[in-house]
Protein backbone atom coordinates (compact mmCIF):
# COMPACT_ATOMS: atom_id res chain seq x y z
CA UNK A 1 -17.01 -149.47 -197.12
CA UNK A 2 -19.46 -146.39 -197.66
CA UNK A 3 -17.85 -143.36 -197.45
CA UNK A 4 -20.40 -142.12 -195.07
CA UNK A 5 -19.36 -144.83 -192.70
CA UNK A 6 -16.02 -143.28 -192.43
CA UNK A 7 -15.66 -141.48 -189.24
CA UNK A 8 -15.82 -137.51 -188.98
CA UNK A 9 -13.17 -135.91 -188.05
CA UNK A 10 -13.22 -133.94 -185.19
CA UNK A 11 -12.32 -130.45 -186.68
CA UNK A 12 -10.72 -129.32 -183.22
CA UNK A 13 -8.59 -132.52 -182.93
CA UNK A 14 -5.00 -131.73 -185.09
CA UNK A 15 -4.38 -133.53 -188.37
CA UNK A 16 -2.00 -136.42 -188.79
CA UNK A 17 1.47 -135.34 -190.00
CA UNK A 18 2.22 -138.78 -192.62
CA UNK A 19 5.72 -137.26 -192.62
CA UNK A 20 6.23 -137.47 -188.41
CA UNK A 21 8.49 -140.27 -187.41
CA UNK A 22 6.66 -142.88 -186.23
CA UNK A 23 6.54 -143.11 -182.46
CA UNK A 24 6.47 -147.19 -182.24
CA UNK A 25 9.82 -148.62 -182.96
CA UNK A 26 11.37 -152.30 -183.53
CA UNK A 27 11.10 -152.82 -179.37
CA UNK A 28 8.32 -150.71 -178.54
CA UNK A 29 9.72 -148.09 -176.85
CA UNK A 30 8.85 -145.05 -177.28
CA UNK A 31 11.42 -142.44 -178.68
CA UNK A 32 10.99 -139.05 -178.50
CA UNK A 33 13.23 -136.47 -180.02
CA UNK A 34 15.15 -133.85 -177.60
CA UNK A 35 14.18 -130.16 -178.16
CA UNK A 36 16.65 -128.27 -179.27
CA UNK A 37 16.58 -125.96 -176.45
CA UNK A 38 18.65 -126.25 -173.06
CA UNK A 39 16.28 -126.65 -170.13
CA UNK A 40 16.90 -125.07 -166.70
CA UNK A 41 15.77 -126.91 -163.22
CA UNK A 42 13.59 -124.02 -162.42
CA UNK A 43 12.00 -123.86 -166.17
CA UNK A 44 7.80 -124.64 -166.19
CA UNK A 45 8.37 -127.46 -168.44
CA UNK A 46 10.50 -129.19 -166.15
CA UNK A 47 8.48 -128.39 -162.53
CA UNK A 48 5.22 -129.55 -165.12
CA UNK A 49 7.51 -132.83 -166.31
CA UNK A 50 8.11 -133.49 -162.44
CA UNK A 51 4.39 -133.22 -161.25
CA UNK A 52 3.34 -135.53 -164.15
CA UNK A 53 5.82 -138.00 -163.19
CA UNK A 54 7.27 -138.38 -166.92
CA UNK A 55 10.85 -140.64 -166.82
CA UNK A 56 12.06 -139.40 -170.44
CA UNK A 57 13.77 -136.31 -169.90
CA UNK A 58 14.93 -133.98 -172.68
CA UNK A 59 17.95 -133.55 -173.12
CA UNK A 60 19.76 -131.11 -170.90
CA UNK A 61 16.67 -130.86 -168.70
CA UNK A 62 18.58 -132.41 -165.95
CA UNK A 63 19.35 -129.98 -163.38
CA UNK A 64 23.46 -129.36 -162.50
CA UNK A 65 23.88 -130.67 -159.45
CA UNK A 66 24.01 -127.59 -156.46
CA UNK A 67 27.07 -126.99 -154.67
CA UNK A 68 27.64 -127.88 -151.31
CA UNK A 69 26.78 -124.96 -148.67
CA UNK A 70 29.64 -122.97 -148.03
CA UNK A 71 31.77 -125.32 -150.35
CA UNK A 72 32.92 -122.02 -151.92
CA UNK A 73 34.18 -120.52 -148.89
CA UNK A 74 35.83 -123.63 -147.14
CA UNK A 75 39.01 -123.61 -147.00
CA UNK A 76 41.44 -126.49 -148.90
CA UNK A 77 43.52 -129.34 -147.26
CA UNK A 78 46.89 -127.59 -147.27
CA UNK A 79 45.39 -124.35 -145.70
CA UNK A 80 43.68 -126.18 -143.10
CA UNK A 81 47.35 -127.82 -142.12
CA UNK A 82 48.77 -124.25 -142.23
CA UNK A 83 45.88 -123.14 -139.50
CA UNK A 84 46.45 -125.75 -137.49
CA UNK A 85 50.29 -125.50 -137.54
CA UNK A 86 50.37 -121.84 -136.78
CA UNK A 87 47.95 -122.92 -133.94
CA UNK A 88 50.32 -125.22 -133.03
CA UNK A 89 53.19 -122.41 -132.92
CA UNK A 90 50.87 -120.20 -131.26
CA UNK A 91 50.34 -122.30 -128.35
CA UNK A 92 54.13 -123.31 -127.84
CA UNK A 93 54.62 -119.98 -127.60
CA UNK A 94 52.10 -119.03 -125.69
CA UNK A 95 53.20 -121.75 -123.32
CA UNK A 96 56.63 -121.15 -123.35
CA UNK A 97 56.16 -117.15 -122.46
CA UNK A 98 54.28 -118.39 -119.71
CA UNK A 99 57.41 -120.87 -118.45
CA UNK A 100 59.47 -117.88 -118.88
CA UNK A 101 57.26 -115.34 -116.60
CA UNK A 102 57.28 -118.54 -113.70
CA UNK A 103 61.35 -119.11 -113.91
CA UNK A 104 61.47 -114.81 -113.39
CA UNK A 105 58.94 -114.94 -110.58
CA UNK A 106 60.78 -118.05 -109.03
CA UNK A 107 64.15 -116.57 -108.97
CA UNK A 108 62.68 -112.78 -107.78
CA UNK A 109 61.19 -114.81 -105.26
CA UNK A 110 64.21 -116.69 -104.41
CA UNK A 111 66.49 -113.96 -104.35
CA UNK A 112 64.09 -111.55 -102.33
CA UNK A 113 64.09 -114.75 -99.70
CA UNK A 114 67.91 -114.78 -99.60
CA UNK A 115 67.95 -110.76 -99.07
CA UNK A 116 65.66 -110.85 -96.10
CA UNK A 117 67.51 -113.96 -94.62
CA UNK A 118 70.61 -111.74 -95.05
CA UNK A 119 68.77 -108.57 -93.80
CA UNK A 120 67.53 -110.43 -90.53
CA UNK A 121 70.63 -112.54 -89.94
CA UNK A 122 72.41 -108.96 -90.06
CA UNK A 123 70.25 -106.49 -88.40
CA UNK A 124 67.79 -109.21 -86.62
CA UNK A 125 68.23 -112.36 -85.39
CA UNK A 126 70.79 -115.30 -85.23
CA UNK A 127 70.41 -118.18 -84.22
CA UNK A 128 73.40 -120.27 -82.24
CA UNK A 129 74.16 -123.21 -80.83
CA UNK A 130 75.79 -123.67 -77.48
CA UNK A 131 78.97 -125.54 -77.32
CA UNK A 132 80.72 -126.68 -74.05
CA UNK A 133 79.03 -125.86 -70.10
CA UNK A 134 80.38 -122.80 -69.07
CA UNK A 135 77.14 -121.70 -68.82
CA UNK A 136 75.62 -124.88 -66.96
CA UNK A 137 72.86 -124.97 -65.67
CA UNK A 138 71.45 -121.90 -67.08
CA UNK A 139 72.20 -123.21 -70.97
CA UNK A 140 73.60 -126.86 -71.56
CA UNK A 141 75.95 -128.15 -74.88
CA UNK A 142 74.51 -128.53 -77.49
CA UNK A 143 71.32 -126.10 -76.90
CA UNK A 144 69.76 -124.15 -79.78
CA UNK A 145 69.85 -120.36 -79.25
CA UNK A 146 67.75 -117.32 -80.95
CA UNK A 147 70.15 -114.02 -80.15
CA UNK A 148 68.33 -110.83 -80.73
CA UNK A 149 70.64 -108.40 -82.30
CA UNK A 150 68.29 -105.72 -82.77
CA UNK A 151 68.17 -104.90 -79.55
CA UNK A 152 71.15 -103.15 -78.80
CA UNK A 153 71.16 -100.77 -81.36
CA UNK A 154 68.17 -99.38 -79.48
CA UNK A 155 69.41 -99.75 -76.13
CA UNK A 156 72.68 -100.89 -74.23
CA UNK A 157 73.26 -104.57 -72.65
CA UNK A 158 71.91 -104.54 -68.84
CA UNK A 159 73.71 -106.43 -66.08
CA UNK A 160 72.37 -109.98 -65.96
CA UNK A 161 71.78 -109.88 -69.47
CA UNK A 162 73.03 -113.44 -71.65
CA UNK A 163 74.83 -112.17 -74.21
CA UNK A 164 76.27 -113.47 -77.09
CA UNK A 165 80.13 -111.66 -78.13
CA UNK A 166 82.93 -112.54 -80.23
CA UNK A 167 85.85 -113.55 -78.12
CA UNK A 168 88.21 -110.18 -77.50
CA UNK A 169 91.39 -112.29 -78.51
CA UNK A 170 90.11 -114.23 -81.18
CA UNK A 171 87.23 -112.34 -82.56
CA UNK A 172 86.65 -115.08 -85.43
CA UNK A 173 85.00 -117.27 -82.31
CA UNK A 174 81.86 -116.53 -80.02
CA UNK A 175 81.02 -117.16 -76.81
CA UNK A 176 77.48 -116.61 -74.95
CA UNK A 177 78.53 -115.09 -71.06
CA UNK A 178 76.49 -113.05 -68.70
CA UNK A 179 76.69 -109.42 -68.23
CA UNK A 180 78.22 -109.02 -65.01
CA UNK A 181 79.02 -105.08 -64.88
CA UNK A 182 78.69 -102.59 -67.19
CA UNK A 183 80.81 -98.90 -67.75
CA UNK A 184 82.27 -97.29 -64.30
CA UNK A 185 81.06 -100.16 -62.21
CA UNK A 186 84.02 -101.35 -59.76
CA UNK A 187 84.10 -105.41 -59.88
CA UNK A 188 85.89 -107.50 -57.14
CA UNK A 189 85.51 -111.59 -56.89
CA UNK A 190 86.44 -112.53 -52.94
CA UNK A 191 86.31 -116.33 -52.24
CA UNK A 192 84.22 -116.83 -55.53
CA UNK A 193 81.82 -114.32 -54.03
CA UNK A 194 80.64 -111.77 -57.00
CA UNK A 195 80.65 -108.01 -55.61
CA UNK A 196 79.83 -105.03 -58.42
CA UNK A 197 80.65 -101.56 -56.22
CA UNK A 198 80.72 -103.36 -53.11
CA UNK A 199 77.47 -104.49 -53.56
CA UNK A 200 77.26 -108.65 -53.27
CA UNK A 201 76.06 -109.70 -56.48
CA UNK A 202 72.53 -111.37 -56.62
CA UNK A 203 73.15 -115.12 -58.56
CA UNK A 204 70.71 -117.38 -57.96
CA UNK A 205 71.69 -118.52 -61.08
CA UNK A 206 74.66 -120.43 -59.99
CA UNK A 207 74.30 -123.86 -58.80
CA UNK A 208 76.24 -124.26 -55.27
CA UNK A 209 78.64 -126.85 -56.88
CA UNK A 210 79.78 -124.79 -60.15
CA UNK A 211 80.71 -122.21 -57.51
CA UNK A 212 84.29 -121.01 -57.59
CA UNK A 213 86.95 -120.05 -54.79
CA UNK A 214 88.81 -117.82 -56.38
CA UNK A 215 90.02 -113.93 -55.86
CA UNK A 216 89.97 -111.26 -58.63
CA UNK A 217 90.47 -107.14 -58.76
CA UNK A 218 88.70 -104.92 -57.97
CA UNK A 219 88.78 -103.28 -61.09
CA UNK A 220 86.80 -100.67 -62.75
CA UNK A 221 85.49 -101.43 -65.98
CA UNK A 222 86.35 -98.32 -68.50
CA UNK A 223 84.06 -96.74 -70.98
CA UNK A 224 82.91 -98.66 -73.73
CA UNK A 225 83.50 -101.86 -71.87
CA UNK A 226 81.42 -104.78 -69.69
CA UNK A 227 82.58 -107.53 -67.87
CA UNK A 228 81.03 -111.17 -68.89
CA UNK A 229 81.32 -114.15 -66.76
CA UNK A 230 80.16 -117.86 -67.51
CA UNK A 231 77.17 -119.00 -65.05
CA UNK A 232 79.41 -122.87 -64.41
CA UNK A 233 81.80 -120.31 -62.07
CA UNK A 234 84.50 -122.99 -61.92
CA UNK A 235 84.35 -123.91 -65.44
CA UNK A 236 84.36 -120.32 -67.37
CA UNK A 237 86.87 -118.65 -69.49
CA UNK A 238 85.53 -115.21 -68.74
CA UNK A 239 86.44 -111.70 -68.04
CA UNK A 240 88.58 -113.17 -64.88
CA UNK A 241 90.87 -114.43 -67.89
CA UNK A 242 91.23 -112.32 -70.52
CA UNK A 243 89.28 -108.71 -69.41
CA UNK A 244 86.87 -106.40 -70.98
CA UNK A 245 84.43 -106.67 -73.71
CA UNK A 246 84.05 -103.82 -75.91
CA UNK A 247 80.57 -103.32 -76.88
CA UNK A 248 80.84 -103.53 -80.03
CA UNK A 249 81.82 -106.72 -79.71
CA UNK A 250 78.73 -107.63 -78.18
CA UNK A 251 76.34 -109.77 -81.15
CA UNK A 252 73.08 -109.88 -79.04
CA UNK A 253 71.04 -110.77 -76.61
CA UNK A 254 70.12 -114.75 -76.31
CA UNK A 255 66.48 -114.07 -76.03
CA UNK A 256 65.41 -117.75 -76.42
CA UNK A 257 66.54 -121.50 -76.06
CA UNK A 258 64.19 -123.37 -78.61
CA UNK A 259 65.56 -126.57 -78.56
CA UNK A 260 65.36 -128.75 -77.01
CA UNK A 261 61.83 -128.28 -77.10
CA UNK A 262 61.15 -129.27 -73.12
CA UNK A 263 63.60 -126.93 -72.02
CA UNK A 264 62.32 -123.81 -74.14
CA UNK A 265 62.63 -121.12 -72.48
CA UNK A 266 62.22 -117.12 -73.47
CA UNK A 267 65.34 -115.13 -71.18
């Protein structure tokens, strides 16, 4: 071959290096040698290597895999049971303070319920049951009572008030009579007839059969003192039988009958 049919080099093309390894091998892959230097994700060489789509990556061009966000800053297994636990505790206490302030309020409320019951049953109202007729018709056995016993500490029992009074000779019992006569007045009973200072005493009250026959006094009634009869005249242990009433034996005034209900009546 003539040398001038060799071909011309291109003087801006780089000469062959005959000492380079060669870069076909027994397989025909292609083997390239890995810089020496470490390569970084964000290095030009490796965005470059990435746009041109090469596969053979030098070594320690691979990026380290990037934490998970906030990985750092979670928290591990055992401290998440720890928050949850004292959670746990937080709300048992929580719930049990909250038990606690309920039970106080119950019982304040119970125990302010039992005062005022004990405050009106005292100073208020009672309420009573009629037992026996010595009353009849006016109250019957068995009749449910409301006694007012306010009301004589503001003013004193009145004649044909119902009254209820703890029995002069057995003060542990009550009975519910009728104010007859009060302080001063002279009482007589003539023939079962009623008279309070001479004065015939006004009973419609009295049913024409539960009438009595009897005589009694006259008497005056001292200070201090009434004289109760029973409305069933011939059926009554009453002042007839065993005398005065000192007023402060006197509980109250029956203001109303509530039961039963057909027969309520305010007196």
């Amino acid at each position: 071959m003539d040398q001038d049919s060799l071909p011309t080099s291109d003087p801006g093309s780089p000469a062959p290096d005959p000492q380079a390894p060669s870069s076909e091998a027994a397989g025909g892959v292609e083997v390239q040698a890995a810089p020496a230097q470490a390569w970084s994700a964000s290095s030009p060489e490796v965005v470059a290597a990435i746009r041109q789509g090469e596969t053979a990556w030098p070594a320690g061009s691979l990026p380290a895999p990037a934490p998970a966000p906030g990985s750092a800053d979670r928290p591990s297994l055992l401290e998440q049971l720890r928050a949850e636990r004292e959670r746990r505790r937080q709300r048992r206490a929580a719930m049990a303070a909250r038990v606690r302030e309920e039970t106080v309020a119950w019982i304040k409320t119970v125990i302010s319920a039992a005062v005022y019951a004990t405050l009106i049953v005292t100073f208020g109202v009672q309420v009573a049951r009629v037992e026996g007729q010595s009353m009849a018709p006016t109250l019957e056995d068995q009749d449910r009572l409301i006694v007012n016993k306010l009301v004589y500490r503001l003013i004193s029992p009145q004649r044909g008030d119902i009254v209820m009074l703890y029995y002069p000779l057995k003060p542990e019992k009550s009975f519910v009579k009728r104010v007859i006569a009060e302080q001063g007045d002279t009482v007589k009973v003539v023939d079962g007839q009623v008279f309070v200072n001479d004065v015939p005493l006004a009973d419609p009250y009295v049913a024409s059969e539960y009438r009595s026959h009897d005589d009694w006094g006259p008497q005056i009634v001292p200070e201090g003192y009434y004289f109760v009869m029973g409305d069933h005249r011939n059926n009554s242990s009453d002042s007839r039988h065993w005398g005065w009433v000192p007023k402060r034996y006197i509980i109250g005034k029956v203001q109303v009958r509530w039961w039963p209900l057909p027969q309520a009546q305010l007196f």
